[in-house]
PDB file of N, CA and C in Angstrom:
ATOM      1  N   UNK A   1       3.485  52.305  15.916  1.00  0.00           N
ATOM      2  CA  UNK A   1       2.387  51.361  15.874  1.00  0.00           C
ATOM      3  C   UNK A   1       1.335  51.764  16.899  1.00  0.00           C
ATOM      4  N   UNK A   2       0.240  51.967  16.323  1.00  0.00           N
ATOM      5  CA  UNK A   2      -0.819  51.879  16.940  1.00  0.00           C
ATOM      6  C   UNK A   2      -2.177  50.813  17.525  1.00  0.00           C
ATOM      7  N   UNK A   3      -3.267  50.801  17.977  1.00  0.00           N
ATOM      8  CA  UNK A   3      -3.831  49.683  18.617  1.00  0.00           C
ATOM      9  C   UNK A   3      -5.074  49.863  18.186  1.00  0.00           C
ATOM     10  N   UNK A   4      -5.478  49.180  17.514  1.00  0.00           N
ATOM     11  CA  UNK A   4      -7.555  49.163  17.480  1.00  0.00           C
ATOM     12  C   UNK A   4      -7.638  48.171  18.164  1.00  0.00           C
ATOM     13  N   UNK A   5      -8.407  48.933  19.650  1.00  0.00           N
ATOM     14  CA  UNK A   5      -9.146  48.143  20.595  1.00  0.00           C
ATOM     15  C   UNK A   5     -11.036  47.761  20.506  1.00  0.00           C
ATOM     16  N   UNK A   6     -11.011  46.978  20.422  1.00  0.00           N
ATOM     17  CA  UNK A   6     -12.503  45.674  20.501  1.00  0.00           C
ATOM     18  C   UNK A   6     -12.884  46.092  21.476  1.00  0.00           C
ATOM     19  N   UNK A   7     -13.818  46.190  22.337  1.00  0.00           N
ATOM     20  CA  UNK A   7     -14.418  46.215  23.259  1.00  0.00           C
ATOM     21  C   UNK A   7     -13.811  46.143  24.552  1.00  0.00           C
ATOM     22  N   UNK A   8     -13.060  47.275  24.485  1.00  0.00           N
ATOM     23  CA  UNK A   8     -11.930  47.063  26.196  1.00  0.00           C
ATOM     24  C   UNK A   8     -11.025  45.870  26.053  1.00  0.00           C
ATOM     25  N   UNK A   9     -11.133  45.188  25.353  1.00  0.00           N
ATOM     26  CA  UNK A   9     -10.623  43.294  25.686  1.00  0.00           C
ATOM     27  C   UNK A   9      -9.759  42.797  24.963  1.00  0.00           C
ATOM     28  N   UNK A  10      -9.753  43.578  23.613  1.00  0.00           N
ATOM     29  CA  UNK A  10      -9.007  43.096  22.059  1.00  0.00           C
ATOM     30  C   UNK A  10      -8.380  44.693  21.734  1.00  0.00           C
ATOM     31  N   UNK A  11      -6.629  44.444  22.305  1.00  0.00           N
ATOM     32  CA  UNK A  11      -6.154  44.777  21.228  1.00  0.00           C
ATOM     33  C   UNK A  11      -5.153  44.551  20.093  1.00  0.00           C
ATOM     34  N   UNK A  12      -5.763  44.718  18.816  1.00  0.00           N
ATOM     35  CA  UNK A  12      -4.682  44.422  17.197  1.00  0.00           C
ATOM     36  C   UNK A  12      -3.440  45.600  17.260  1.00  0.00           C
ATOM     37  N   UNK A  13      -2.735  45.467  17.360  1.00  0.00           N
ATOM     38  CA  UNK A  13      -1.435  46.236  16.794  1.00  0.00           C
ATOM     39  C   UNK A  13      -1.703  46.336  15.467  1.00  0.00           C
ATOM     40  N   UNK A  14      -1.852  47.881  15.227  1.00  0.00           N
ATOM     41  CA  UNK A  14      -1.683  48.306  13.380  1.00  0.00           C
ATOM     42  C   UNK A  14      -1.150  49.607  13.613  1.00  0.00           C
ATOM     43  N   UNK A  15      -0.239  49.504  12.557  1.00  0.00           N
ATOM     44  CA  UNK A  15       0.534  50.875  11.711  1.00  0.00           C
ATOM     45  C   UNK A  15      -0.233  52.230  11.775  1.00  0.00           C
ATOM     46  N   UNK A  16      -0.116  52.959  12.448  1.00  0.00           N
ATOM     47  CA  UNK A  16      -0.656  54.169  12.975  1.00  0.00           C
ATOM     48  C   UNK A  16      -1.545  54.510  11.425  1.00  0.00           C
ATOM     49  N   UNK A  17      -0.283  54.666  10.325  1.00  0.00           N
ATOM     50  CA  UNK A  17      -1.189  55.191   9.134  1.00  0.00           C
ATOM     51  C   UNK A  17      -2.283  54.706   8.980  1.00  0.00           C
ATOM     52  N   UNK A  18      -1.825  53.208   8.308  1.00  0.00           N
ATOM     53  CA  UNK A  18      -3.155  52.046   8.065  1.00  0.00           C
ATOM     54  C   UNK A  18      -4.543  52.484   9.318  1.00  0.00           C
ATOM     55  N   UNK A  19      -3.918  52.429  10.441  1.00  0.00           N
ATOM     56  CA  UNK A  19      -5.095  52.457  11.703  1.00  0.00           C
ATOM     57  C   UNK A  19      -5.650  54.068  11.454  1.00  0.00           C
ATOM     58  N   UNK A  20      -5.016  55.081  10.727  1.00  0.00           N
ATOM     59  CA  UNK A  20      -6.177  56.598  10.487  1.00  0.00           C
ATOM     60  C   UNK A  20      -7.394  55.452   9.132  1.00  0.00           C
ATOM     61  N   UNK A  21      -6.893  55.088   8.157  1.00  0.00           N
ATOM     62  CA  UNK A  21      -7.668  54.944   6.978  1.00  0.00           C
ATOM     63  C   UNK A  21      -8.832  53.689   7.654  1.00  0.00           C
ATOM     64  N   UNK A  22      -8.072  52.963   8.271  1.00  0.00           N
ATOM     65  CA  UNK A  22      -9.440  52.193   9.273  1.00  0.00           C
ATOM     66  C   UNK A  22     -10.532  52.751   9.683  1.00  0.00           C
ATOM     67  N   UNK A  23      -9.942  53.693  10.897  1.00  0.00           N
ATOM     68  CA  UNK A  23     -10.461  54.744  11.470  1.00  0.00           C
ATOM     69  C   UNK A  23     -11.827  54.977  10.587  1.00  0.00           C
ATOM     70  N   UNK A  24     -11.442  56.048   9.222  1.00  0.00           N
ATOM     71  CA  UNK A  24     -12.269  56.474   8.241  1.00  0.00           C
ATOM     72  C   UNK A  24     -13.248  55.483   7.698  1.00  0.00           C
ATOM     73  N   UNK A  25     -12.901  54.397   7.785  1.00  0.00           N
ATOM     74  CA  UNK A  25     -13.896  53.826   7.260  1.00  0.00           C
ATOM     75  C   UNK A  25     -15.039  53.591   7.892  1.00  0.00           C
ATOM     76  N   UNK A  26     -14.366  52.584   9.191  1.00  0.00           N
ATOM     77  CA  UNK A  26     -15.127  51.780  10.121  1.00  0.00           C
ATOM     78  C   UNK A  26     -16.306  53.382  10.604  1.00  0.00           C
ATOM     79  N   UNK A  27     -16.216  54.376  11.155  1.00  0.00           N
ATOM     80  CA  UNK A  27     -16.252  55.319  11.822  1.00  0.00           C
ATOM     81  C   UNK A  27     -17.783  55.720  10.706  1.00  0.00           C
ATOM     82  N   UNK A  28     -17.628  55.649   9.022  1.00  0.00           N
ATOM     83  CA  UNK A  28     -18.187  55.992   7.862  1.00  0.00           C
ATOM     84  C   UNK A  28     -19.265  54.961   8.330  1.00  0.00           C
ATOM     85  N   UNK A  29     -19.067  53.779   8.169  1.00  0.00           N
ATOM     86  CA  UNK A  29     -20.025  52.391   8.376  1.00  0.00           C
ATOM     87  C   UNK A  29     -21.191  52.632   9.805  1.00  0.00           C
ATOM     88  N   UNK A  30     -20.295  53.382  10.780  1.00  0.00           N
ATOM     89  CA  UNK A  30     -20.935  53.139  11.832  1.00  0.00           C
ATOM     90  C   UNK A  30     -22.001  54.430  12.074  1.00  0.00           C
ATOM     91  N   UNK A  31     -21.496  55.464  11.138  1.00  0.00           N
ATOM     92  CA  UNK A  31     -22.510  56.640  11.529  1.00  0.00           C
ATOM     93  C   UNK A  31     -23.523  56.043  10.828  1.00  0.00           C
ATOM     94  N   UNK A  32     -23.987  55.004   9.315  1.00  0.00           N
ATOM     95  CA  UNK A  32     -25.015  54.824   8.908  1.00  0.00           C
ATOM     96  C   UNK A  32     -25.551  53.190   9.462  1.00  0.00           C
ATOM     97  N   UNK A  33     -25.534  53.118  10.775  1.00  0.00           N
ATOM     98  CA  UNK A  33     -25.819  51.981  11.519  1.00  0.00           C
ATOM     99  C   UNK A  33     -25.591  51.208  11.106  1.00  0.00           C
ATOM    100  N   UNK A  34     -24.913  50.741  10.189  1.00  0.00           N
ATOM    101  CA  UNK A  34     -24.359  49.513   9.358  1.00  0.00           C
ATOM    102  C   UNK A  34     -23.767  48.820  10.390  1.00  0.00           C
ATOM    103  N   UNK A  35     -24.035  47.326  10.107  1.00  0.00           N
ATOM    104  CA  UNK A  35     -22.644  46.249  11.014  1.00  0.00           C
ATOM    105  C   UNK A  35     -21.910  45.220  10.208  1.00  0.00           C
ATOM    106  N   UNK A  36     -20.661  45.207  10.460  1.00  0.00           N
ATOM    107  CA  UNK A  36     -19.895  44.632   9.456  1.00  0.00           C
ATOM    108  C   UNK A  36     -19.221  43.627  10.051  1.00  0.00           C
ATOM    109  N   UNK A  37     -18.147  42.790   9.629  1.00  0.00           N
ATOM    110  CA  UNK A  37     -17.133  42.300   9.951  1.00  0.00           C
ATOM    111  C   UNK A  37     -15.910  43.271   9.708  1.00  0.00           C
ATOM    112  N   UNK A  38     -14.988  42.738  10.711  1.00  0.00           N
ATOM    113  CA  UNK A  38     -13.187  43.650  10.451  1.00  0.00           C
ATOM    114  C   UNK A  38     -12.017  42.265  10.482  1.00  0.00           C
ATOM    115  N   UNK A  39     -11.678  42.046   9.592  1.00  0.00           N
ATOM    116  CA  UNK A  39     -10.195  41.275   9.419  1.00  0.00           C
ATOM    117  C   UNK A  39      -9.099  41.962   9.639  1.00  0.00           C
ATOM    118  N   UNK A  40      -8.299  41.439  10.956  1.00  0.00           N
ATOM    119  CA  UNK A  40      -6.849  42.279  11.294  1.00  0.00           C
ATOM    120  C   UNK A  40      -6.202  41.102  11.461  1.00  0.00           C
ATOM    121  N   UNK A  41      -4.789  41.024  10.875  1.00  0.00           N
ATOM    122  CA  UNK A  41      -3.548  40.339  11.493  1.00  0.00           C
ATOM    123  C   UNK A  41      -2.726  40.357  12.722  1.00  0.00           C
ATOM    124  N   UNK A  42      -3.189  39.553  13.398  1.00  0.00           N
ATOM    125  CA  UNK A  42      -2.616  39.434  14.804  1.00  0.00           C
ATOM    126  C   UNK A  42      -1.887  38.776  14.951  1.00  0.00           C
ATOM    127  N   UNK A  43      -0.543  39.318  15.275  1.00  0.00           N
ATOM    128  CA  UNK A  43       1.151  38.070  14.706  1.00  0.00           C
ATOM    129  C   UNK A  43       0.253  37.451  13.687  1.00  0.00           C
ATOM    130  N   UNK A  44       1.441  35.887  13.721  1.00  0.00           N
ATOM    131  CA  UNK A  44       0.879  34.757  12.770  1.00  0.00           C
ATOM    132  C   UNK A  44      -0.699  34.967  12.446  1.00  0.00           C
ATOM    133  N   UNK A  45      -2.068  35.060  13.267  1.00  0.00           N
ATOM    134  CA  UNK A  45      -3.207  34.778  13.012  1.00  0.00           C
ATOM    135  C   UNK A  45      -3.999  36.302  12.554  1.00  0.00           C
ATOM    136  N   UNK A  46      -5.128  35.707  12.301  1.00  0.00           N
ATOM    137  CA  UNK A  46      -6.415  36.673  11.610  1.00  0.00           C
ATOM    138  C   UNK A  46      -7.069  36.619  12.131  1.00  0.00           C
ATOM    139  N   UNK A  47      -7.973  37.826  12.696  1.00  0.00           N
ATOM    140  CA  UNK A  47      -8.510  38.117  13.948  1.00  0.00           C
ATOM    141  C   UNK A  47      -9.908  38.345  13.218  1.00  0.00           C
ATOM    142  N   UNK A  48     -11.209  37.742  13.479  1.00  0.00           N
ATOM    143  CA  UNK A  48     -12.329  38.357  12.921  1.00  0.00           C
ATOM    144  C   UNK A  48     -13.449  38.610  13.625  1.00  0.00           C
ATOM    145  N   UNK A  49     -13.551  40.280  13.644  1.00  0.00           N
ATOM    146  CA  UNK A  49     -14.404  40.406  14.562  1.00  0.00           C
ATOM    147  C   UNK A  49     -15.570  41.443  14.075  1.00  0.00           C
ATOM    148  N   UNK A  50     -16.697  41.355  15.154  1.00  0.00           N
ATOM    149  CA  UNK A  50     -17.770  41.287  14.120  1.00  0.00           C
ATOM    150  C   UNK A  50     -18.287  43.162  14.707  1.00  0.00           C
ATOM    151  N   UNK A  51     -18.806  44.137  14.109  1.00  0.00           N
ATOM    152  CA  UNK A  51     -18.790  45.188  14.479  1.00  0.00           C
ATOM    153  C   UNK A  51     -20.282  45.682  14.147  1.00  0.00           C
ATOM    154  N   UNK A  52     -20.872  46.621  15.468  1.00  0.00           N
ATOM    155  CA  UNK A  52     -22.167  46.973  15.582  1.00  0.00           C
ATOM    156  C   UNK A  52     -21.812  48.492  15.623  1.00  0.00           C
ATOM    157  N   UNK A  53     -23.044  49.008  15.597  1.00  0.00           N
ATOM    158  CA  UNK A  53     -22.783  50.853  16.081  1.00  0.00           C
ATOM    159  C   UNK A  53     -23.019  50.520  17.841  1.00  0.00           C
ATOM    160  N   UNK A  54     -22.902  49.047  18.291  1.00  0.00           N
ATOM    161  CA  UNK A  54     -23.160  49.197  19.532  1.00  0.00           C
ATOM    162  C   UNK A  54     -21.655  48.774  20.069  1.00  0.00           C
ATOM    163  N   UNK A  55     -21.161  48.593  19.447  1.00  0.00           N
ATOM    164  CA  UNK A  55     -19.655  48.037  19.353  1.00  0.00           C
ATOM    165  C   UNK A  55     -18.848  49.294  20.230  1.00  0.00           C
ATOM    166  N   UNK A  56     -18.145  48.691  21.202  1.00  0.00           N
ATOM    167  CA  UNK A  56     -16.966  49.796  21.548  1.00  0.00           C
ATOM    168  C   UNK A  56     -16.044  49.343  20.761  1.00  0.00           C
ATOM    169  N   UNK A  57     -15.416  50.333  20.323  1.00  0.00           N
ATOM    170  CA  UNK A  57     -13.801  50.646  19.629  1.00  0.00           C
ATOM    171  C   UNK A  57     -13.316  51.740  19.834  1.00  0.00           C
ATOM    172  N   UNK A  58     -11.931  51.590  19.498  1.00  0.00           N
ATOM    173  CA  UNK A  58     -10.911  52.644  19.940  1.00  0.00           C
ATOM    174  C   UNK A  58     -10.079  52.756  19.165  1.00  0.00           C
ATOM    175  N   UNK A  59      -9.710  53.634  18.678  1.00  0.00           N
ATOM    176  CA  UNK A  59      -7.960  53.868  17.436  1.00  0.00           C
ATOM    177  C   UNK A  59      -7.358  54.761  18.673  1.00  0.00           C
ATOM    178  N   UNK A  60      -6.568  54.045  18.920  1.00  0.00           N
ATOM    179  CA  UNK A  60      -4.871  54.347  19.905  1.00  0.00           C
ATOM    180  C   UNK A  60      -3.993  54.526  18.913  1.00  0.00           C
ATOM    181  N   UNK A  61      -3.362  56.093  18.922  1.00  0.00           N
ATOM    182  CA  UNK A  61      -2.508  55.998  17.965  1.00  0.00           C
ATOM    183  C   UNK A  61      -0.903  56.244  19.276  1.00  0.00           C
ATOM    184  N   UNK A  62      -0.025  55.796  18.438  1.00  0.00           N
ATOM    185  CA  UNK A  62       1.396  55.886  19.224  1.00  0.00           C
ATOM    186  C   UNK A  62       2.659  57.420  18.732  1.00  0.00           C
ATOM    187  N   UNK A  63       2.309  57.209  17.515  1.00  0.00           N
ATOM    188  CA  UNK A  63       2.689  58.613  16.818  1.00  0.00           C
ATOM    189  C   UNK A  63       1.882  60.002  17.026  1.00  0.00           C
ATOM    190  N   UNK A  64       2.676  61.551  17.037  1.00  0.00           N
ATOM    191  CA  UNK A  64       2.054  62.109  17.577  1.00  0.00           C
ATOM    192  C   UNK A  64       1.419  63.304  16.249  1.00  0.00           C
ATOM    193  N   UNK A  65       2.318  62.493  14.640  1.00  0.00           N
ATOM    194  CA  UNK A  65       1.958  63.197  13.594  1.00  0.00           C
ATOM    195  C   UNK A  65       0.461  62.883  13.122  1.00  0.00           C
ATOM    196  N   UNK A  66      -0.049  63.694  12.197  1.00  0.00           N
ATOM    197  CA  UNK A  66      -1.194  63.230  11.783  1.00  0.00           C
ATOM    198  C   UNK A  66      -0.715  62.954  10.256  1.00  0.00           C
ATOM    199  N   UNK A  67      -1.007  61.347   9.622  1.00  0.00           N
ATOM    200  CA  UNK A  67      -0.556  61.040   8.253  1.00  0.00           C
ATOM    201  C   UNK A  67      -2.067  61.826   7.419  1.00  0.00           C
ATOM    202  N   UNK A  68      -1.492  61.821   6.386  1.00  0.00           N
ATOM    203  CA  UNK A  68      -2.187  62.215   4.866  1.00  0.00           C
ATOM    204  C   UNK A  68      -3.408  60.940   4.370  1.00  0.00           C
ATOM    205  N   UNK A  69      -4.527  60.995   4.384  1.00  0.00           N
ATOM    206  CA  UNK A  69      -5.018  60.100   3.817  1.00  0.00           C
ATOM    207  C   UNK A  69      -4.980  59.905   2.449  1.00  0.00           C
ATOM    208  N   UNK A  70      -4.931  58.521   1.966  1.00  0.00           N
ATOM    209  CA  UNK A  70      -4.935  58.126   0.493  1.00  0.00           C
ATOM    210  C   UNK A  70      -6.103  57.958   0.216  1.00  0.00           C
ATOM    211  N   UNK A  71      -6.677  58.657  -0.697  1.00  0.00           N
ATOM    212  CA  UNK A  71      -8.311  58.757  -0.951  1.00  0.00           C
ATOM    213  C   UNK A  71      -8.004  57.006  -1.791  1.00  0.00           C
ATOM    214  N   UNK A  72      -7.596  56.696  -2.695  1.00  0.00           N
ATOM    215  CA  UNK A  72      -7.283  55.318  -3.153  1.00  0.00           C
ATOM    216  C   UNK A  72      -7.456  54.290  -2.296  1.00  0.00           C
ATOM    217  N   UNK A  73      -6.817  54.304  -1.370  1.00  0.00           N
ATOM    218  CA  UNK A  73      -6.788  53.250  -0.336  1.00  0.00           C
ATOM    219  C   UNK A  73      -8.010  53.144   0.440  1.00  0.00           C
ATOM    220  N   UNK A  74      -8.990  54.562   0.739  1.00  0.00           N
ATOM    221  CA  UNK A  74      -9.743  54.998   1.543  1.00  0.00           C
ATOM    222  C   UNK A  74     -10.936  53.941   0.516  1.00  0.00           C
ATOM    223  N   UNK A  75     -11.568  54.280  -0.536  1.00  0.00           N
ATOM    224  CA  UNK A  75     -11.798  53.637  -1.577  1.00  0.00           C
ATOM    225  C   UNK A  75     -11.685  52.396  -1.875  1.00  0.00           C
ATOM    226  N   UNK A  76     -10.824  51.334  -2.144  1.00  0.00           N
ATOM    227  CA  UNK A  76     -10.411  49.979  -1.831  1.00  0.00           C
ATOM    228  C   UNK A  76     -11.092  49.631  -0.676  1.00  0.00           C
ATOM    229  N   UNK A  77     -10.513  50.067   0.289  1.00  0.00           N
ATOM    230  CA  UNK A  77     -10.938  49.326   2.092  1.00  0.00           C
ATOM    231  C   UNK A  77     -12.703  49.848   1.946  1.00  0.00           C
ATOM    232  N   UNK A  78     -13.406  50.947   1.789  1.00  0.00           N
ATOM    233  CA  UNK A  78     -15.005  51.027   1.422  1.00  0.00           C
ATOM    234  C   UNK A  78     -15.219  49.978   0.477  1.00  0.00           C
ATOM    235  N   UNK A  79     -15.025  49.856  -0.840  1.00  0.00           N
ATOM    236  CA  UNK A  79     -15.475  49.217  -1.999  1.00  0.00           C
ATOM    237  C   UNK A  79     -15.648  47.586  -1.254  1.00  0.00           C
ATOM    238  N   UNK A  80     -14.581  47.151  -0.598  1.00  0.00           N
ATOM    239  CA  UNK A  80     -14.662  45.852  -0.548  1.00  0.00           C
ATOM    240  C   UNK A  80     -15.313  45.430   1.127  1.00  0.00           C
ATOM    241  N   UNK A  81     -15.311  46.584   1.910  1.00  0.00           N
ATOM    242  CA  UNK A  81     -16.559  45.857   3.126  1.00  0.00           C
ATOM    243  C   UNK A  81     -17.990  46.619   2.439  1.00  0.00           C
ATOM    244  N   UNK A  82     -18.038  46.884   1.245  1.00  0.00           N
ATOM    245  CA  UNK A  82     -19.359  47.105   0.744  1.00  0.00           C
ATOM    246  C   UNK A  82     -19.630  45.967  -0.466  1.00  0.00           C
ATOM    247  N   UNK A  83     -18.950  45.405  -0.679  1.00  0.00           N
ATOM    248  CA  UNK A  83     -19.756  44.293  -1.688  1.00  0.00           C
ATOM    249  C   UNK A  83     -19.498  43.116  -0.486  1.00  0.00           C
ATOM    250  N   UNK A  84     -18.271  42.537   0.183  1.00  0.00           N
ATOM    251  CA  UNK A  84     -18.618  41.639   0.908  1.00  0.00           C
ATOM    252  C   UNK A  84     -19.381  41.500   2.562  1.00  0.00           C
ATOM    253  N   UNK A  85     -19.353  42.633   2.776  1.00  0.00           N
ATOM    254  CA  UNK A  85     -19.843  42.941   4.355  1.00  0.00           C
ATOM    255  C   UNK A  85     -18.700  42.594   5.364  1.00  0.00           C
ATOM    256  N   UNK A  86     -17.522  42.503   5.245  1.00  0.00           N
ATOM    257  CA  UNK A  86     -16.251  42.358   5.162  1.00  0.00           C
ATOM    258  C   UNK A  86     -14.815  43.317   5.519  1.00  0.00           C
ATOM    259  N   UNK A  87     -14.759  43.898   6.198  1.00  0.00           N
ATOM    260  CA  UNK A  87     -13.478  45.354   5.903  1.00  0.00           C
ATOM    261  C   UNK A  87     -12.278  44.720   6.260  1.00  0.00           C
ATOM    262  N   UNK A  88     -11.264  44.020   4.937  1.00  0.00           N
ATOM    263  CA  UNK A  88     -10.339  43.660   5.122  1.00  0.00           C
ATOM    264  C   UNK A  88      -8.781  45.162   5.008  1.00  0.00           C
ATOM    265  N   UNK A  89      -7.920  44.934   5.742  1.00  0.00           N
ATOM    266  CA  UNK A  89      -7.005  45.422   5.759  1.00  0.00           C
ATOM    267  C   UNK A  89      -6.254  45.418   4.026  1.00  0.00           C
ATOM    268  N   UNK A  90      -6.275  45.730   3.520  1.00  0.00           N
ATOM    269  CA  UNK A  90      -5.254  45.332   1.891  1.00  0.00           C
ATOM    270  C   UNK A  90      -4.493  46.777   1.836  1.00  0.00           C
ATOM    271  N   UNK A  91      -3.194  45.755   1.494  1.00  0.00           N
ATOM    272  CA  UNK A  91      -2.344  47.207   1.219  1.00  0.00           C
ATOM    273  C   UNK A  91      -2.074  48.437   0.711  1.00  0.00           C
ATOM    274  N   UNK A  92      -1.602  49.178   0.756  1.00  0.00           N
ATOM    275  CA  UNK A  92      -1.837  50.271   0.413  1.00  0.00           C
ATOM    276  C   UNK A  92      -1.709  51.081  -1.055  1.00  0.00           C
ATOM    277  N   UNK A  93      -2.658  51.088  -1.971  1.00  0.00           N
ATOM    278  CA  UNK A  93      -2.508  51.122  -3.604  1.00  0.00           C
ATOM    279  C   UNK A  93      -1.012  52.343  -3.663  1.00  0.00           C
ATOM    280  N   UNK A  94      -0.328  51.801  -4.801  1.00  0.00           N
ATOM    281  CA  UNK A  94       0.853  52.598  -4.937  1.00  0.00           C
ATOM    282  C   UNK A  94       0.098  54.282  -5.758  1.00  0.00           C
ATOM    283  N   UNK A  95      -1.188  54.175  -6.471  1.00  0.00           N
ATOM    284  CA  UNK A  95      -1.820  55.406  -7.041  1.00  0.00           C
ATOM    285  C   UNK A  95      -1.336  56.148  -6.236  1.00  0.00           C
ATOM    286  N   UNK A  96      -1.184  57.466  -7.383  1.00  0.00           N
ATOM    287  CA  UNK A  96      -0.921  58.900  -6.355  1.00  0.00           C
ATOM    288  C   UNK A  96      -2.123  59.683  -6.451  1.00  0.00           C
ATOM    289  N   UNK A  97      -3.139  59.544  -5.453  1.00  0.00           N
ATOM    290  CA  UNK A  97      -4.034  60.527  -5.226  1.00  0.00           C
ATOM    291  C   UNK A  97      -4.003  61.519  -4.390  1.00  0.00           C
ATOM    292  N   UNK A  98      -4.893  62.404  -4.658  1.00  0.00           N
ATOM    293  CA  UNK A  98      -4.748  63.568  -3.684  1.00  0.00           C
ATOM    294  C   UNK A  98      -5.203  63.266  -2.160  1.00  0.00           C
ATOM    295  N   UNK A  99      -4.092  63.951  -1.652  1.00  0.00           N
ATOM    296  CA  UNK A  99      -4.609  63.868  -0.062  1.00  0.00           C
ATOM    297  C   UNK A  99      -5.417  64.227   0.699  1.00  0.00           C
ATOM    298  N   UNK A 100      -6.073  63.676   1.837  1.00  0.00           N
ATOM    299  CA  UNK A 100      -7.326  64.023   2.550  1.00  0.00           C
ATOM    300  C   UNK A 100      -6.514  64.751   3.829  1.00  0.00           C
ATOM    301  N   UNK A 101      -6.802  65.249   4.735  1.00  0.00           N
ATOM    302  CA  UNK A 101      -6.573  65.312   6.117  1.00  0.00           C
ATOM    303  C   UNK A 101      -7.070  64.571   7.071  1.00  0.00           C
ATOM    304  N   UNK A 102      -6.188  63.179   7.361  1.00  0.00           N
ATOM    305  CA  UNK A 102      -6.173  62.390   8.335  1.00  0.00           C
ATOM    306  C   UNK A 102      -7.294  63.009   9.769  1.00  0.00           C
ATOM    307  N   UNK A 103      -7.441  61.618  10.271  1.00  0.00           N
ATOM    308  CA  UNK A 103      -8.544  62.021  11.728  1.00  0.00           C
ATOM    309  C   UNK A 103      -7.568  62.289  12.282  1.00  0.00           C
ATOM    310  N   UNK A 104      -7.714  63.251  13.316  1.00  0.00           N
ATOM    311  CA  UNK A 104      -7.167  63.618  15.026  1.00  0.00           C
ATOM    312  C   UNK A 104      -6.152  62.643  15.522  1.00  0.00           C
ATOM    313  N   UNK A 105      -5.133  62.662  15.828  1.00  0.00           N
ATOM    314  CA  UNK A 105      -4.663  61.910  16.792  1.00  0.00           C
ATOM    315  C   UNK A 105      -4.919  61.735  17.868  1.00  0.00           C
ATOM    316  N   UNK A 106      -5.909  61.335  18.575  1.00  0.00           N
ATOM    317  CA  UNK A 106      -6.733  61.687  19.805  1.00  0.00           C
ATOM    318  C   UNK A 106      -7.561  59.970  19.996  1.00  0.00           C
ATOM    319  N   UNK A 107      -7.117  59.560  21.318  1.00  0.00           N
ATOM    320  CA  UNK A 107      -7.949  58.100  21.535  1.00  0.00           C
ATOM    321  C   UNK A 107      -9.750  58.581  21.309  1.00  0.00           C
ATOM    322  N   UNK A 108      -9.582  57.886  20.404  1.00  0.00           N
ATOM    323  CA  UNK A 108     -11.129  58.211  19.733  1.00  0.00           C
ATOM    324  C   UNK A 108     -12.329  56.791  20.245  1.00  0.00           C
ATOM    325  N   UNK A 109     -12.733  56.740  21.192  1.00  0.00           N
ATOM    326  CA  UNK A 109     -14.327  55.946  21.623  1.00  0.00           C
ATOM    327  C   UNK A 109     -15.052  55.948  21.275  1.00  0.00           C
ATOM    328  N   UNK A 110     -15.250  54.835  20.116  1.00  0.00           N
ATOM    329  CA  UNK A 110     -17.167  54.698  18.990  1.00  0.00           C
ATOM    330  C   UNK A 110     -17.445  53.301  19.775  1.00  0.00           C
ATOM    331  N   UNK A 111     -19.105  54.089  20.492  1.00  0.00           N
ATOM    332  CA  UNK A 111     -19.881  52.698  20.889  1.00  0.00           C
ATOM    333  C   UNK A 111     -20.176  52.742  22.366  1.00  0.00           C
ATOM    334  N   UNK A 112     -20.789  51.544  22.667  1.00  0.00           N
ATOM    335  CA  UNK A 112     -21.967  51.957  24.486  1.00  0.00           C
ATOM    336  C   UNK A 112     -21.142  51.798  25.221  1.00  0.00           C
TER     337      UNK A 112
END
């Protein structure tokens, strides 16, 4: 398990995998100055927080492999913070698509 950290202050515990395909997205959103919302499950609650290109974040990963991206899943998580302004977490489509090469395992810092 890995950590997407909020601004030094917030961190969500997520599944190293799930947290690369985050990664890809949020990272996609932020090079075209876009600002969105991010829905993460925190224990029991839902965490909603709101994201700028001025936004610090961080993907902490805990594993030292790099997973395979699911272009499917990659797809889903875009499609739906692009019609709602929204990037919810949804699970991971069972489709077998071809694989991407996952980001770096490396604490990665987007933002002032």
């Amino acid at each position: 398990m890995g950590y997407f950290v909020y601004d030094s202050s917030r961190e969500i515990e997520v599944e190293d995998r799930a947290l690369a395909h985050l990664q890809v997205v949020i990272i996609d959103k932020l090079r075209r100055s876009e600002s969105f919302a991010v829905n993460l499950r925190d224990g029991k609650s839902v965490v909603s927080i709101w994201i700028s290109p001025r936004s610090a974040v961080q993907f902490v990963y805990s594993g030292n492999r790099r997973s395979t991206l699911n272009r499917g899943w990659l797809e889903r998580l875009s499609d739906g913070v692009g019609m709602t302004g929204t990037l919810n977490l949804v699970p991971e489509p069972a489709e077998d698509w071809a694989p991407l090469p996952a980001p770096e395992r490396e604490r990665v810092d987007v933002g002032a």
